[in-house]
N, C-alpha and C. Protein backbone atom coordinates (compact mmCIF):
# COMPACT_ATOMS: atom_id res chain seq x y z
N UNK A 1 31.41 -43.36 -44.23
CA UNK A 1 30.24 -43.48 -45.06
C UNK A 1 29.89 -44.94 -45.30
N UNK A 2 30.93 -45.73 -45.44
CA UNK A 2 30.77 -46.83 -45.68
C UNK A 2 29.72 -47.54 -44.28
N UNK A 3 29.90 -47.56 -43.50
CA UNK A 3 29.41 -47.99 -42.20
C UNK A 3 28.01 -47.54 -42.00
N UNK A 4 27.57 -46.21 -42.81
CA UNK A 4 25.68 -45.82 -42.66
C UNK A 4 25.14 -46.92 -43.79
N UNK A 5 26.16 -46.92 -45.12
CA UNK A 5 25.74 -47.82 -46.10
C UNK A 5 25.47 -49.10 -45.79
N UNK A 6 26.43 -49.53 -44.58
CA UNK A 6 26.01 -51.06 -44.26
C UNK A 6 25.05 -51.35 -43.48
N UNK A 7 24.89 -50.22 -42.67
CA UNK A 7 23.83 -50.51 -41.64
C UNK A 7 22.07 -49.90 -42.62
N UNK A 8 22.18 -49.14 -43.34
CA UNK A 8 21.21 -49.24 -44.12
C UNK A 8 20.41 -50.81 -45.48
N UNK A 9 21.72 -51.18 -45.36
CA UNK A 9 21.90 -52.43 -46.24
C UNK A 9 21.59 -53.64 -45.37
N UNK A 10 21.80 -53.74 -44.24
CA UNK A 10 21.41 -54.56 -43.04
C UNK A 10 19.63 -54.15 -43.06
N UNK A 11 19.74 -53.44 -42.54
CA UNK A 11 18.00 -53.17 -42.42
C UNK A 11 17.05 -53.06 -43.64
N UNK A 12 17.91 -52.99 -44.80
CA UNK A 12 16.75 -53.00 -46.28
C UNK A 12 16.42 -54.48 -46.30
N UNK A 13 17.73 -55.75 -46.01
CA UNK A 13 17.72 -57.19 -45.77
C UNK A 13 16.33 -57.99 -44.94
N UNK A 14 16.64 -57.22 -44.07
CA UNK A 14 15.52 -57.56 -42.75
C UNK A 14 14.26 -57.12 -43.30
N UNK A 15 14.11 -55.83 -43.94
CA UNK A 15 12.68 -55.76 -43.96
C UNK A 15 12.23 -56.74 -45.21
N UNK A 16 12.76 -56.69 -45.98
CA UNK A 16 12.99 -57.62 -47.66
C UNK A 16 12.75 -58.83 -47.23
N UNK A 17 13.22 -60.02 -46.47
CA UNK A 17 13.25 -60.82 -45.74
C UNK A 17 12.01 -61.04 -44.85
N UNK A 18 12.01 -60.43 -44.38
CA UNK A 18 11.16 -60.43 -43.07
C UNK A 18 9.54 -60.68 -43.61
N UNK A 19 9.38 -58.99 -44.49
CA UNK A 19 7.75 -59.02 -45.05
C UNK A 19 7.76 -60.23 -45.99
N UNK A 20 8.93 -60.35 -46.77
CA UNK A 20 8.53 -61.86 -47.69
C UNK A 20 8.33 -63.25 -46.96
N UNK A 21 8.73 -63.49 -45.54
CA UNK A 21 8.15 -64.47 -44.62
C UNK A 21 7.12 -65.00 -44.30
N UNK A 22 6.83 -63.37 -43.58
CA UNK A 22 5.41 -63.01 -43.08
C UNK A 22 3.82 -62.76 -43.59
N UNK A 23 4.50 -62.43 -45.01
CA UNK A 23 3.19 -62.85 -46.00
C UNK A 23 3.29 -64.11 -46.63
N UNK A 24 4.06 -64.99 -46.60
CA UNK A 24 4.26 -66.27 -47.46
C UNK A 24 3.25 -66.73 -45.94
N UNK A 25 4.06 -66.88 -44.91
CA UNK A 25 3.19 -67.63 -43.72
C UNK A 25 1.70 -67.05 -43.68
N UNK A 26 1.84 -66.13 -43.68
CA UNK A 26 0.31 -65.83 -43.50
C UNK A 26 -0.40 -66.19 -44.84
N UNK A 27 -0.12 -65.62 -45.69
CA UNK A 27 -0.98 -66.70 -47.08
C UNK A 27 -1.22 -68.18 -47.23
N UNK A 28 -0.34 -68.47 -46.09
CA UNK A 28 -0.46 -70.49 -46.12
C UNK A 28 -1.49 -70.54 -45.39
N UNK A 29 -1.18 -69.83 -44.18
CA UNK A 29 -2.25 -70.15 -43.49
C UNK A 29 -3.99 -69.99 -43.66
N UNK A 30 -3.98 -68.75 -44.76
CA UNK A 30 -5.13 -68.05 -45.17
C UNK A 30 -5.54 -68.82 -46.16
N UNK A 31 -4.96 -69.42 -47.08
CA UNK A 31 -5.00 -70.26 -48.44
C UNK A 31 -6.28 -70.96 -47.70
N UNK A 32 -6.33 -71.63 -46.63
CA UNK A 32 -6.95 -73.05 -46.45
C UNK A 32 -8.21 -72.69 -45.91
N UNK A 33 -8.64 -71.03 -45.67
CA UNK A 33 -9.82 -70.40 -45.19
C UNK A 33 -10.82 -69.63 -46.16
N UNK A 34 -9.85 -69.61 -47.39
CA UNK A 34 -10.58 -68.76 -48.19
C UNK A 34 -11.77 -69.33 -48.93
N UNK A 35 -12.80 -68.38 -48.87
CA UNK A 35 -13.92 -68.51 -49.50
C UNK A 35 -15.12 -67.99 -49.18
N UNK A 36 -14.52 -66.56 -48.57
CA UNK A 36 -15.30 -65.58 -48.60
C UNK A 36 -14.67 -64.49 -48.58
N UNK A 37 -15.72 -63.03 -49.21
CA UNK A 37 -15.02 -62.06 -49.90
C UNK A 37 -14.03 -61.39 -49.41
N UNK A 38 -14.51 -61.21 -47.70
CA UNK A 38 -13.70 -60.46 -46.68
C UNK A 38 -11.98 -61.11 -47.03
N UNK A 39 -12.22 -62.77 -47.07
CA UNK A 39 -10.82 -63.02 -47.16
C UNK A 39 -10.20 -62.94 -48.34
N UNK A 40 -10.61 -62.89 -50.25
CA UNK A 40 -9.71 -62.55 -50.41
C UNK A 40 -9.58 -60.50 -50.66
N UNK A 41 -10.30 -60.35 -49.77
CA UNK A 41 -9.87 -58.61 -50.09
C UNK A 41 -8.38 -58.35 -49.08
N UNK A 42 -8.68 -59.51 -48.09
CA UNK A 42 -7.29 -59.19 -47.36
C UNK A 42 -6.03 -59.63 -48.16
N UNK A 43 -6.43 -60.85 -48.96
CA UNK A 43 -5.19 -61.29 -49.78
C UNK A 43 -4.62 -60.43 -50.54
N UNK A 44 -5.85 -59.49 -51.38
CA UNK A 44 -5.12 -58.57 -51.86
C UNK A 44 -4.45 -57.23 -51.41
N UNK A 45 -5.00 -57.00 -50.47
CA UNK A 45 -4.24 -56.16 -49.25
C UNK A 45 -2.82 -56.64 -48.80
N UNK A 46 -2.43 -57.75 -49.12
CA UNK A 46 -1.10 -57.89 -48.78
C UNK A 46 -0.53 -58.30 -49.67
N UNK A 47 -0.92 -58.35 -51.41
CA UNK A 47 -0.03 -58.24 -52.09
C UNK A 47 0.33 -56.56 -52.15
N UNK A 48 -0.70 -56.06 -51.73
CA UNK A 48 -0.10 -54.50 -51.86
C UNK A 48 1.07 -54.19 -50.68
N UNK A 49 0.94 -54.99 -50.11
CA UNK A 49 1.76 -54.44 -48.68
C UNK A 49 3.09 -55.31 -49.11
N UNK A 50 3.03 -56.07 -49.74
CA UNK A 50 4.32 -56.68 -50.35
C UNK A 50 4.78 -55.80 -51.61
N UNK A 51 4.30 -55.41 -51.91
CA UNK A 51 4.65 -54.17 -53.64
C UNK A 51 5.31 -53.07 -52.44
N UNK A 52 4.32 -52.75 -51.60
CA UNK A 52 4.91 -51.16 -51.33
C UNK A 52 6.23 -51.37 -49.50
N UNK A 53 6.33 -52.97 -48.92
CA UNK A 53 7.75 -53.12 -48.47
C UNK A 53 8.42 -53.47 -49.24
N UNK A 54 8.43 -54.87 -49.62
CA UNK A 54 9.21 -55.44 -50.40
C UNK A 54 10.32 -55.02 -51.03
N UNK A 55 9.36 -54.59 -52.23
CA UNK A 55 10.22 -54.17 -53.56
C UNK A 55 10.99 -53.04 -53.56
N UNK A 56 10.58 -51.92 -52.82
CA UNK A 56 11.36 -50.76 -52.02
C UNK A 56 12.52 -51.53 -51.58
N UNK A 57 12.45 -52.08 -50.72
CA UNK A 57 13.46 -52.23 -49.48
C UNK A 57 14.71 -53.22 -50.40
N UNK A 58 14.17 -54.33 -51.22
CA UNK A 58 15.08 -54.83 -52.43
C UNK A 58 16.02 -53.89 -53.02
N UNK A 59 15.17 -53.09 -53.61
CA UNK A 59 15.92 -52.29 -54.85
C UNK A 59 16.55 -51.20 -53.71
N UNK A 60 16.47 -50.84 -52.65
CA UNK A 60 17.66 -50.32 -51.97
C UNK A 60 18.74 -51.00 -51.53
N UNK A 61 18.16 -52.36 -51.25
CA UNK A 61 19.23 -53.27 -50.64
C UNK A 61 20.42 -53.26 -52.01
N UNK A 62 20.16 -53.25 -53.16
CA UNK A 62 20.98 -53.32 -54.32
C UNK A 62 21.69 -52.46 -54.33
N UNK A 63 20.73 -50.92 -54.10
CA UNK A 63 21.29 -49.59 -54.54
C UNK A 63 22.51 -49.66 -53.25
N UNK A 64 22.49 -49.94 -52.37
CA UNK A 64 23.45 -49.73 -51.18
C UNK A 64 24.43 -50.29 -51.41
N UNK A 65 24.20 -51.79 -51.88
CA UNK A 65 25.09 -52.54 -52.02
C UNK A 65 25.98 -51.97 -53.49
N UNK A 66 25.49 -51.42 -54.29
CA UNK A 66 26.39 -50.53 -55.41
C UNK A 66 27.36 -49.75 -54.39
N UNK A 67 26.47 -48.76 -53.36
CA UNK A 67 27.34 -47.72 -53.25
C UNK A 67 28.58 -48.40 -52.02
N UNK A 68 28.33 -49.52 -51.72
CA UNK A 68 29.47 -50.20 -50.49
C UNK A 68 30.38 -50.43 -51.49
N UNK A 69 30.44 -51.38 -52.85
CA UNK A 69 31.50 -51.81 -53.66
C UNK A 69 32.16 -50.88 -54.29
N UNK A 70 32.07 -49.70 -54.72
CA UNK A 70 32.24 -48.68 -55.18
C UNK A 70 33.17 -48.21 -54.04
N UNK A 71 32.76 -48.08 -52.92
CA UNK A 71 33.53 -47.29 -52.01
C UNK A 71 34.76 -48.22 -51.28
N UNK A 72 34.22 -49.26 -51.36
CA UNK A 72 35.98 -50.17 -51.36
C UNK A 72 37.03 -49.73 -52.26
N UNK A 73 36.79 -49.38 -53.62
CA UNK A 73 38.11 -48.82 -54.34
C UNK A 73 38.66 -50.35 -54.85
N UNK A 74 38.50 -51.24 -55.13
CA UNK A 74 39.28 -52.08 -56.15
C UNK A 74 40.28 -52.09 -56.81
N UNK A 75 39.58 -51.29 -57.80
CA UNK A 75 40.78 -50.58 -59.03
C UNK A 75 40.64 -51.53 -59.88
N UNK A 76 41.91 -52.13 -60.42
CA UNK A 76 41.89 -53.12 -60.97
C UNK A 76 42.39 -54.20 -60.51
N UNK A 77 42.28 -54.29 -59.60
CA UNK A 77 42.56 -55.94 -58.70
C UNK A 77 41.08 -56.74 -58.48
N UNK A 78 41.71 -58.03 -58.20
CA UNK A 78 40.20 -58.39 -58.47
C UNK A 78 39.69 -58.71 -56.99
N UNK A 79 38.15 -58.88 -56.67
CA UNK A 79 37.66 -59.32 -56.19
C UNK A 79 37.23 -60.32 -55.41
N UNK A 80 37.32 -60.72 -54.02
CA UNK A 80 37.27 -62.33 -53.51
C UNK A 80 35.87 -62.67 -53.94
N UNK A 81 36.03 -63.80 -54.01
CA UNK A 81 35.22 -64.70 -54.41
C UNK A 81 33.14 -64.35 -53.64
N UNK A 82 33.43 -63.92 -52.43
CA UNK A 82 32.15 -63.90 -51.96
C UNK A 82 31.60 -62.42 -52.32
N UNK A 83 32.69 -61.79 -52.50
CA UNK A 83 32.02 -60.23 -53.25
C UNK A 83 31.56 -60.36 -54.71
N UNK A 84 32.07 -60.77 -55.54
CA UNK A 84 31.91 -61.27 -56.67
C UNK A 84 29.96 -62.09 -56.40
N UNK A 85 30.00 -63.09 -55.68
CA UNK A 85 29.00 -63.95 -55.80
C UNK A 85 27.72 -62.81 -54.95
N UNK A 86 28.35 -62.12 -54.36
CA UNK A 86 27.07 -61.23 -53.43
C UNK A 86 26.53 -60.20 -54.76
N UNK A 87 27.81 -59.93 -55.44
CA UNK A 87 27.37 -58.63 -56.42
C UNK A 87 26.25 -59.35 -57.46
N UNK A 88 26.71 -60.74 -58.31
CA UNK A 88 25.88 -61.16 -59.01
C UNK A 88 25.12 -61.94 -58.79
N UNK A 89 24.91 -62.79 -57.98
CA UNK A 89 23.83 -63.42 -57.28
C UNK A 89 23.03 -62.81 -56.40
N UNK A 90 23.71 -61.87 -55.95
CA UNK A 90 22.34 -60.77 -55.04
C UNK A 90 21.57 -59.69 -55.60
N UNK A 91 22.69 -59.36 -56.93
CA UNK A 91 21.62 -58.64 -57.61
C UNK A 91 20.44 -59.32 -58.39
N UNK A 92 21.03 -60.51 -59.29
CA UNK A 92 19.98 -61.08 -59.76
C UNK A 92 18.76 -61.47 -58.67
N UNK A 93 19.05 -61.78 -57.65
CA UNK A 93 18.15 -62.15 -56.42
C UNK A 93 16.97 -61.04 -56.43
N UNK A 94 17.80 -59.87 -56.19
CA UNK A 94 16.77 -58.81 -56.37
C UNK A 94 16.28 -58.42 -57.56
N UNK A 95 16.74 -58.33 -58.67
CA UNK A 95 15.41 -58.29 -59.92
C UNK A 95 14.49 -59.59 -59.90
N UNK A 96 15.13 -60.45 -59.42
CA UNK A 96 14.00 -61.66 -59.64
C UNK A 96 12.78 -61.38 -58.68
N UNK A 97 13.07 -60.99 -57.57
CA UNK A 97 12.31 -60.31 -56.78
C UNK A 97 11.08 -59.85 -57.16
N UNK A 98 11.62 -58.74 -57.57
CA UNK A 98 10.95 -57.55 -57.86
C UNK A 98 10.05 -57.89 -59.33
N UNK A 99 10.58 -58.75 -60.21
CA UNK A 99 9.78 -58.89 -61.29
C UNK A 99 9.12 -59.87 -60.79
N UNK A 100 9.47 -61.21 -60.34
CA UNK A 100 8.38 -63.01 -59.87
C UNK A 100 7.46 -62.01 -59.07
N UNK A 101 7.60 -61.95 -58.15
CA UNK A 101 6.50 -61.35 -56.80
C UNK A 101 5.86 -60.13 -57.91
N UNK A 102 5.82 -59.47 -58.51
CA UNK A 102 5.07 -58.77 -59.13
C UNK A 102 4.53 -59.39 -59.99
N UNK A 103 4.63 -60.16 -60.68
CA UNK A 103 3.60 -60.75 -61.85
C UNK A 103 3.17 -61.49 -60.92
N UNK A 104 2.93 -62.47 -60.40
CA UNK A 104 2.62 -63.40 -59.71
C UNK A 104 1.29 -63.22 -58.63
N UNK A 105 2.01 -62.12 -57.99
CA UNK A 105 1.45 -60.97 -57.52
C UNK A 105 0.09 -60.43 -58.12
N UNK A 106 0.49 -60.37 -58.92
CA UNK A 106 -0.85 -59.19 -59.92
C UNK A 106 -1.64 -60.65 -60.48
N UNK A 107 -1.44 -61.55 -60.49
CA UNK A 107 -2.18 -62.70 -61.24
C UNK A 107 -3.00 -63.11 -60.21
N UNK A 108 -2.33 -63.12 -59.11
CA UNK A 108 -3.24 -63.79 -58.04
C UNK A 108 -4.97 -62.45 -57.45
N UNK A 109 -4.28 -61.24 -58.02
CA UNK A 109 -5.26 -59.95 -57.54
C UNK A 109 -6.19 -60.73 -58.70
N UNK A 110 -5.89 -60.25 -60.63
CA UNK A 110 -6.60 -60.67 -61.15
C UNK A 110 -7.45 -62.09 -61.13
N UNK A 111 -7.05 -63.10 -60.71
CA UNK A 111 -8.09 -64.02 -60.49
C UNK A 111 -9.00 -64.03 -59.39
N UNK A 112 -8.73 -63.29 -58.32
CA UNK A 112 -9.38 -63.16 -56.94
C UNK A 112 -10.88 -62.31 -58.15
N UNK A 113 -10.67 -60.96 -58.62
CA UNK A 113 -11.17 -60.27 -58.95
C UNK A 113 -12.16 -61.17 -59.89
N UNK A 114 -11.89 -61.81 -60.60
CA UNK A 114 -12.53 -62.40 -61.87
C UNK A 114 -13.52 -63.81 -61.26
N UNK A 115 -13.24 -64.10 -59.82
CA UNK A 115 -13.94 -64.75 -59.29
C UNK A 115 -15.00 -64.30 -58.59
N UNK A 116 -14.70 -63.02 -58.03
CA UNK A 116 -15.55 -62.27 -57.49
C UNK A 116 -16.51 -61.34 -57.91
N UNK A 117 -16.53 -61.32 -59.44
CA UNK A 117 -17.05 -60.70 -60.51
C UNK A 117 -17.73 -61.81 -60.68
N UNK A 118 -17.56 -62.93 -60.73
CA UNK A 118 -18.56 -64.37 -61.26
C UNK A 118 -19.24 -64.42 -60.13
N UNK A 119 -19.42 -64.17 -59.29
CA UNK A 119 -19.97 -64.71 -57.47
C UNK A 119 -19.87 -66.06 -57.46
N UNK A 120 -19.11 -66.38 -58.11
CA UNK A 120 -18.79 -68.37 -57.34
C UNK A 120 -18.10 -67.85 -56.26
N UNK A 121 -17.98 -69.26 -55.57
CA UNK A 121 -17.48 -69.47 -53.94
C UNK A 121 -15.81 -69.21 -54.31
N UNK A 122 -14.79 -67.92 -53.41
CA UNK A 122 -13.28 -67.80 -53.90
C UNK A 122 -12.87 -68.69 -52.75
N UNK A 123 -12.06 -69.97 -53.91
CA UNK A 123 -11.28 -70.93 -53.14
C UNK A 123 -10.25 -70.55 -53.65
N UNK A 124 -9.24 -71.27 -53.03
CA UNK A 124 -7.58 -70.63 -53.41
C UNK A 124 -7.48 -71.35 -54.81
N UNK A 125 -7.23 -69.88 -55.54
CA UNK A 125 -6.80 -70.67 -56.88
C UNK A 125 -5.13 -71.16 -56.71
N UNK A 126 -4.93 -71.75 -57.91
CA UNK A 126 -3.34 -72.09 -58.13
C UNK A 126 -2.58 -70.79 -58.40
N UNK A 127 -3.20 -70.20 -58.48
CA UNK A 127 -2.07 -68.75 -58.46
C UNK A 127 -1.64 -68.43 -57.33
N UNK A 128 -2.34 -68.80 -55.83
CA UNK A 128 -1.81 -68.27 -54.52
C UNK A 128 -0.37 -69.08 -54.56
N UNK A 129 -0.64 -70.45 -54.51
CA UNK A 129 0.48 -71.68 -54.93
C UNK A 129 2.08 -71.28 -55.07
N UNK A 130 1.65 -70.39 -56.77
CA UNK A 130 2.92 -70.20 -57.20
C UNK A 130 3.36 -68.76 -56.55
N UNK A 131 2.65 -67.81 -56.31
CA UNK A 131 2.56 -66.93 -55.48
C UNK A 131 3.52 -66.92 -54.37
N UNK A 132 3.03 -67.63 -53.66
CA UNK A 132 4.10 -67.73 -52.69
C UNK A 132 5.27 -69.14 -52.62
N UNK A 133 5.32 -69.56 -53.50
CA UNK A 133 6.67 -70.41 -54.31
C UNK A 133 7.74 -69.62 -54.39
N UNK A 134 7.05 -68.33 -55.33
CA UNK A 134 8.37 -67.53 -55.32
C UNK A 134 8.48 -66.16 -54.42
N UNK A 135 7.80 -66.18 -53.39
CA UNK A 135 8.20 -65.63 -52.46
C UNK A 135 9.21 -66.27 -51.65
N UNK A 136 8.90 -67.82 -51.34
CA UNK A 136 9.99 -68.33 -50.35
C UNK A 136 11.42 -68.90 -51.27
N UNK A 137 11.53 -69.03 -52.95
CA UNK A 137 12.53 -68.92 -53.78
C UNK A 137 13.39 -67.36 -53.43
N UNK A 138 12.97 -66.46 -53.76
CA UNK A 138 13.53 -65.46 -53.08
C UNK A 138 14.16 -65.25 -51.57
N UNK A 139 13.23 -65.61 -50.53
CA UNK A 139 13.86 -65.87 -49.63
C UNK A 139 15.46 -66.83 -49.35
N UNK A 140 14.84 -67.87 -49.62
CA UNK A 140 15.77 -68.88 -50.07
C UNK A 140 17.28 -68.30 -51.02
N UNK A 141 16.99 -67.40 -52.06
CA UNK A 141 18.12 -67.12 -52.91
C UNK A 141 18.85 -66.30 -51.71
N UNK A 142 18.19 -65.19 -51.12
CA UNK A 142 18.91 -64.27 -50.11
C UNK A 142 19.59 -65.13 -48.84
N UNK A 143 18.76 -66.01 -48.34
CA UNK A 143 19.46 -66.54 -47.48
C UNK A 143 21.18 -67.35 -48.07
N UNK A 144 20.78 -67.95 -49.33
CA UNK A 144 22.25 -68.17 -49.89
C UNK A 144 22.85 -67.09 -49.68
N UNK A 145 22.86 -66.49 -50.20
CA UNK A 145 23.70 -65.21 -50.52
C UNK A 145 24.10 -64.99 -49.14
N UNK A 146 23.52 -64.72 -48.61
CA UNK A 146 23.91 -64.27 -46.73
C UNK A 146 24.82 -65.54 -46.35
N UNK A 147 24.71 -66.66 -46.58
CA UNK A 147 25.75 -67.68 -46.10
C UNK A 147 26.91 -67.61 -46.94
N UNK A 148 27.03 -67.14 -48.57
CA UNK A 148 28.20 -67.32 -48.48
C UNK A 148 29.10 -65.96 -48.70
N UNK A 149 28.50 -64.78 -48.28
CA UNK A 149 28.72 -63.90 -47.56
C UNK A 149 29.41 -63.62 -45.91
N UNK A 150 28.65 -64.06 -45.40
CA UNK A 150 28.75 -64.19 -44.30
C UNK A 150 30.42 -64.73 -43.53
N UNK A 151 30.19 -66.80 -44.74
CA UNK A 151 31.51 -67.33 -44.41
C UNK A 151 32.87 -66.70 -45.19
N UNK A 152 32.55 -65.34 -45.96
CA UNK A 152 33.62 -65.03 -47.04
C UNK A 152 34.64 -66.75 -47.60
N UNK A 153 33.53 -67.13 -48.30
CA UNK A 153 33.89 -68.57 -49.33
C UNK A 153 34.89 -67.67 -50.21
């Protein structure tokens, strides 16, 4: 059992990873075009597509990772050092996740909206900015985690 858990936990990583890349890059690139409606209706089209991979694929990557530590059996001995740092640094990784990219997220819809309700010209506000700040902070936290995972520090 342990072995579907990891390979499910492998692939929740990748997609978690992957879509938080692929919309950070593509929002950089889009940031510097926007200013018309078509573009930001797509922006907000991919904060939705980041709510409905993302945050899924996070909060399984956690849930898996519960059910792998659990199924090692411990007891009361303790823990090496990189299990320890995967359990609490990867979980916090993933609520930070799931809460930054959602507010952030939803700020950048509401100002798109509130600009587009005014009919001024939509240039990238500073919300895309932080927007994807903490998309690639997240990235960044997971990729820690995967290195010192990886080297069992």
């Amino acid at each position: 059992m342990f072995k579907y858990w990891l390979f499910l936990h492998f692939a929740g990583i990748s997609i978690w990873v992957g879509s938080l890349l692929a919309v950070a890059i593509i929002l950089i690139v889009m940031k510097k075009h926007l200013g018309s409606k078509e573009l930001s209706t797509i922006v907000k089209k991919m904060t939705r597509v980041v709510n409905t991979l993302v945050h899924p694929s996070a909060f399984f990557v956690l849930l898996s990772g519960i059910f792998m530590i659990i199924s090692m059996n411990f007891g009361d001995s303790s823990k090496p050092f990189y299990l320890e740092f995967m359990e609490r640094i990867g979980g916090v990784t993933v609520l930070f996740t799931i809460i930054a990219v959602s507010i952030f997220g939803r700020r950048v819809v509401k100002k798109l909206n509130a600009l587009e309700k005014e009919g001024s010209v939509i240039t990238h506000p500073g919300s895309i900015n932080t927007y994807i700040t903490m998309m690639l902070v997240s990235v960044l936290l997971v990729l820690a985690v995967i290195f010192v995972v990886s080297f069992r520090f």
